[in-house]
Protein backbone atom coordinates (compact mmCIF):
# COMPACT_ATOMS: atom_id res chain seq x y z
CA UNK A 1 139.77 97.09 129.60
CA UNK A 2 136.10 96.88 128.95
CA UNK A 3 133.55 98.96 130.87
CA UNK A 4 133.00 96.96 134.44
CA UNK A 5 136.99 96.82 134.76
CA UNK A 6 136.76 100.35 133.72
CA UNK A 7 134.53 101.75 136.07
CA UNK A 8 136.44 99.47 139.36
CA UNK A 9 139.21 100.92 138.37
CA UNK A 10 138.68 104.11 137.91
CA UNK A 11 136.37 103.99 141.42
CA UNK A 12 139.83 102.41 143.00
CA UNK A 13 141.41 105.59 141.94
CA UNK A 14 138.99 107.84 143.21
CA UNK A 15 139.40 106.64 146.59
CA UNK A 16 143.66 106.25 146.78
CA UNK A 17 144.77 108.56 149.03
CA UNK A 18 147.98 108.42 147.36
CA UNK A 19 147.06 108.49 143.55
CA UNK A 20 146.71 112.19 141.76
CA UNK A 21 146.89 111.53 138.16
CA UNK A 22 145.29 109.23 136.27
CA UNK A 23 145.84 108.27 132.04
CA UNK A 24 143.20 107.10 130.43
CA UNK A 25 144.22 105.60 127.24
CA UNK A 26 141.87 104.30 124.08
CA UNK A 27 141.37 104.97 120.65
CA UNK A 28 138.81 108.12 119.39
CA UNK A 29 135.59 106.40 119.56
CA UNK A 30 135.28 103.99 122.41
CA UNK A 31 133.76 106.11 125.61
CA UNK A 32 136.60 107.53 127.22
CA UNK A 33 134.70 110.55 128.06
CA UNK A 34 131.16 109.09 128.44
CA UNK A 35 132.60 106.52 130.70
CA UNK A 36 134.59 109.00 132.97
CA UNK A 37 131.41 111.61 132.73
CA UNK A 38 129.44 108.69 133.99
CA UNK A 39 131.66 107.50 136.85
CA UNK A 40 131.95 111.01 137.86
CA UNK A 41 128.08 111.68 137.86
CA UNK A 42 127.46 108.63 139.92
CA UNK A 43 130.00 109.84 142.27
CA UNK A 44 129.33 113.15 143.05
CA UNK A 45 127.89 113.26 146.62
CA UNK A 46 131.65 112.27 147.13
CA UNK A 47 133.33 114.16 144.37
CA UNK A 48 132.93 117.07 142.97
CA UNK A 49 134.53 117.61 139.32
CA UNK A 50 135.01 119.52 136.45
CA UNK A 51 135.76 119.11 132.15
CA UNK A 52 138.07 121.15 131.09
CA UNK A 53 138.71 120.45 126.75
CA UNK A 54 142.57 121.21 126.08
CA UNK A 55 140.75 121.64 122.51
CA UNK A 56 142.99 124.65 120.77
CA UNK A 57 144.64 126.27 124.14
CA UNK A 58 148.32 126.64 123.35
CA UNK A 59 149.65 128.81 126.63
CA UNK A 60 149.51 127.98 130.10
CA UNK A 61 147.65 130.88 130.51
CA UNK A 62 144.40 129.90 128.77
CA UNK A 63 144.94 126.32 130.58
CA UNK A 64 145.01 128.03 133.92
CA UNK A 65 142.17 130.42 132.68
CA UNK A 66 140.02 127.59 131.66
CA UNK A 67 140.54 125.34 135.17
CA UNK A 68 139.98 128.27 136.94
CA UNK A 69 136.20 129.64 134.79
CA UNK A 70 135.23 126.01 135.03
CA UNK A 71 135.75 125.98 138.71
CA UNK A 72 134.56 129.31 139.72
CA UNK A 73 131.16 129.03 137.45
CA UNK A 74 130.45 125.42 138.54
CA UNK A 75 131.55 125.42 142.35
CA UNK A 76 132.17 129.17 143.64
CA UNK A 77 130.10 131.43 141.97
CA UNK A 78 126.70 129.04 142.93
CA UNK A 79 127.94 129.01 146.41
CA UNK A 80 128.86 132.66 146.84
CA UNK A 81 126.34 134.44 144.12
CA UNK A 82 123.59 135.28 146.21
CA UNK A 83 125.75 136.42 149.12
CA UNK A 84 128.01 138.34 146.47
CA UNK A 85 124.67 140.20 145.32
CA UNK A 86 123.67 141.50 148.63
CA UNK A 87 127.17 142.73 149.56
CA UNK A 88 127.29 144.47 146.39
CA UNK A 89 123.67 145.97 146.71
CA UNK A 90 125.52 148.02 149.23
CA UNK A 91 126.12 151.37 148.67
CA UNK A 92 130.10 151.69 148.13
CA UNK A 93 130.69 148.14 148.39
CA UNK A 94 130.26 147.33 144.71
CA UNK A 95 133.52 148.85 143.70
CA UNK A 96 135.76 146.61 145.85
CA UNK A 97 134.38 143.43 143.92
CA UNK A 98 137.41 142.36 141.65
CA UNK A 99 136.33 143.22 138.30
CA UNK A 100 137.63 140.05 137.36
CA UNK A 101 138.06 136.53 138.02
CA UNK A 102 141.51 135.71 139.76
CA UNK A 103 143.44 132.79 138.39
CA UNK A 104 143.45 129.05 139.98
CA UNK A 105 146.73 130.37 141.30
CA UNK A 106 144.92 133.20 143.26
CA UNK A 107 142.24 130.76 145.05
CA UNK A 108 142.16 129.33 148.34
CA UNK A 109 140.44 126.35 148.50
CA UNK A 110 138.36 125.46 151.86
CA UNK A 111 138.15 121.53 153.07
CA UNK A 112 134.92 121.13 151.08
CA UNK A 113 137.04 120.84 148.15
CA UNK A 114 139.67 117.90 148.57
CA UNK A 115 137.57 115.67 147.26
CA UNK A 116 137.64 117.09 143.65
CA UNK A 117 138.75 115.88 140.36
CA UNK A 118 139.86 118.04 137.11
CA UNK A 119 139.30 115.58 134.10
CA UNK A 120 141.45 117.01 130.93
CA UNK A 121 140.12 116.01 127.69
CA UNK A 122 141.39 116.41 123.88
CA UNK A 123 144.95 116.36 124.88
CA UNK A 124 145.54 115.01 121.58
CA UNK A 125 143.69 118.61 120.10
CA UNK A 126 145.55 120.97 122.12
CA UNK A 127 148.67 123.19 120.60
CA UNK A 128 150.05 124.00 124.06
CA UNK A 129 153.67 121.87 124.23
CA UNK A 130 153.03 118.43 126.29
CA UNK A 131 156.09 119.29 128.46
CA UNK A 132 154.06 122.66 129.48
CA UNK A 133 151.12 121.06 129.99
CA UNK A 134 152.15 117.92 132.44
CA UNK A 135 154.56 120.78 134.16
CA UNK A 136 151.22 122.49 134.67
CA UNK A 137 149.57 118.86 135.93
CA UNK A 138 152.72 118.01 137.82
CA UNK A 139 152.49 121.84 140.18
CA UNK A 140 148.58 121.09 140.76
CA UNK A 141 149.87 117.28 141.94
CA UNK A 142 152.20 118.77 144.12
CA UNK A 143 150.43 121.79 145.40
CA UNK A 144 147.31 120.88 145.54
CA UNK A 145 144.49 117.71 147.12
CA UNK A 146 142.97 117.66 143.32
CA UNK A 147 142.79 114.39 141.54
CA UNK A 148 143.14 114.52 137.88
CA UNK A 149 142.12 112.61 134.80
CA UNK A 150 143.83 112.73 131.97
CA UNK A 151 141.69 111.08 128.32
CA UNK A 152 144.22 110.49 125.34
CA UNK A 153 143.87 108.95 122.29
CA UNK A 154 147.14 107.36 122.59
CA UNK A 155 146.97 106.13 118.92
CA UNK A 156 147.39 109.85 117.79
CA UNK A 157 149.98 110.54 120.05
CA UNK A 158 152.40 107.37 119.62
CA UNK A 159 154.85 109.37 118.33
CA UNK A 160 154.97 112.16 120.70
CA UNK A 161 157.04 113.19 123.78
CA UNK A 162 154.05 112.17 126.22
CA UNK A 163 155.41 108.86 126.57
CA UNK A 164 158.36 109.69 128.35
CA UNK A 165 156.97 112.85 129.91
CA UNK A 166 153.55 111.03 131.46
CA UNK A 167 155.52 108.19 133.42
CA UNK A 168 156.90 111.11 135.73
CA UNK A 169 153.69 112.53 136.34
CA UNK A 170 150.73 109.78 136.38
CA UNK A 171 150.26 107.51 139.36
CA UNK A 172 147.91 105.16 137.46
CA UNK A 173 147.19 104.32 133.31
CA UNK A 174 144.26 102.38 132.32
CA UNK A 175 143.17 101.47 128.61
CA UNK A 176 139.55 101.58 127.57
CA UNK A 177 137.98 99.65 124.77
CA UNK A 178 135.26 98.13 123.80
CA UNK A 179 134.78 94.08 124.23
């Protein structure tokens, strides 16, 4: 699929209600990420989104840790900071603000945020087991009004589990390439 079908498709995506997941296949190389980056950045009055790199995590833990930093650094913490510095200027008040930050699992999400996308990349770098890690994709489908994006380089993976774990979990599977 070369970059105009690309971007259509991936803008289709973006606005079906009733996709969550999508694969986005292609060799190391082409533009996966670039390409997604960019079709994110142009889209960002209407979505909001973060990167998370599955580069080296190997527990659900530092998965869940990483969505969760990525999301509280980009989104909450601008949002919140300067009210969160006055109520803790507040004699006593400090020492009630969690020490902390509290897991994806832990955070209520307002309306502002159903139009957001998590885009996993280097699935092909992480250790963490693929069943783990679409388990972790498929509880965020079903529990949550995220979209994902999933970049693979499928060539690296063509032996691997993925292929019969992904066609449970994706709604949608493009290729990119260059033409």
């Amino acid at each position: 699929m070369n970059t105009d079908k690309f971007k259509s498709s991936f803008l289709g995506f973006l606005d079906e209600p009733t996709e969550n997941v999508l694969l986005v296949k292609g060799q190391w190389g082409v533009g996966k990420t670039f390409h997604i980056e960019q079709c994110l950045e142009e889209n960002k009055e209407k979505y909001k989104y973060i990167k998370v790199s599955l580069f080296g995590l190997d527990n659900i833990e530092d998965l869940s840790r990483a969505v969760s930093e990525s999301l509280i650094n980009n989104y909450i913490s601008p949002s919140i900071s300067k009210f969160g510095k006055t109520v803790a200027s507040v004699p006593f008040i400090s020492k009630f603000i969690p020490k902390e930050l509290p897991s994806l699992d832990e955070i209520s999400m307002e309306n502002s945020f159903t139009k957001f996308v998590i885009f996993f990349d280097d699935i092909e770098r992480m250790t963490l087991d693929l069943q783990m890690f679409f388990g972790y994709v498929d509880r965020l489908k079903n529990t949550s009004p995220f979209k994902m994006v999933i970049a693979l380089n499928d060539k690296q993976l063509k032996d691997k589990k993925i292929w019969e774990l992904k066609e449970k979990i994706t709604d949608r599977e493009v290729r990119f390439c260059l033409l």
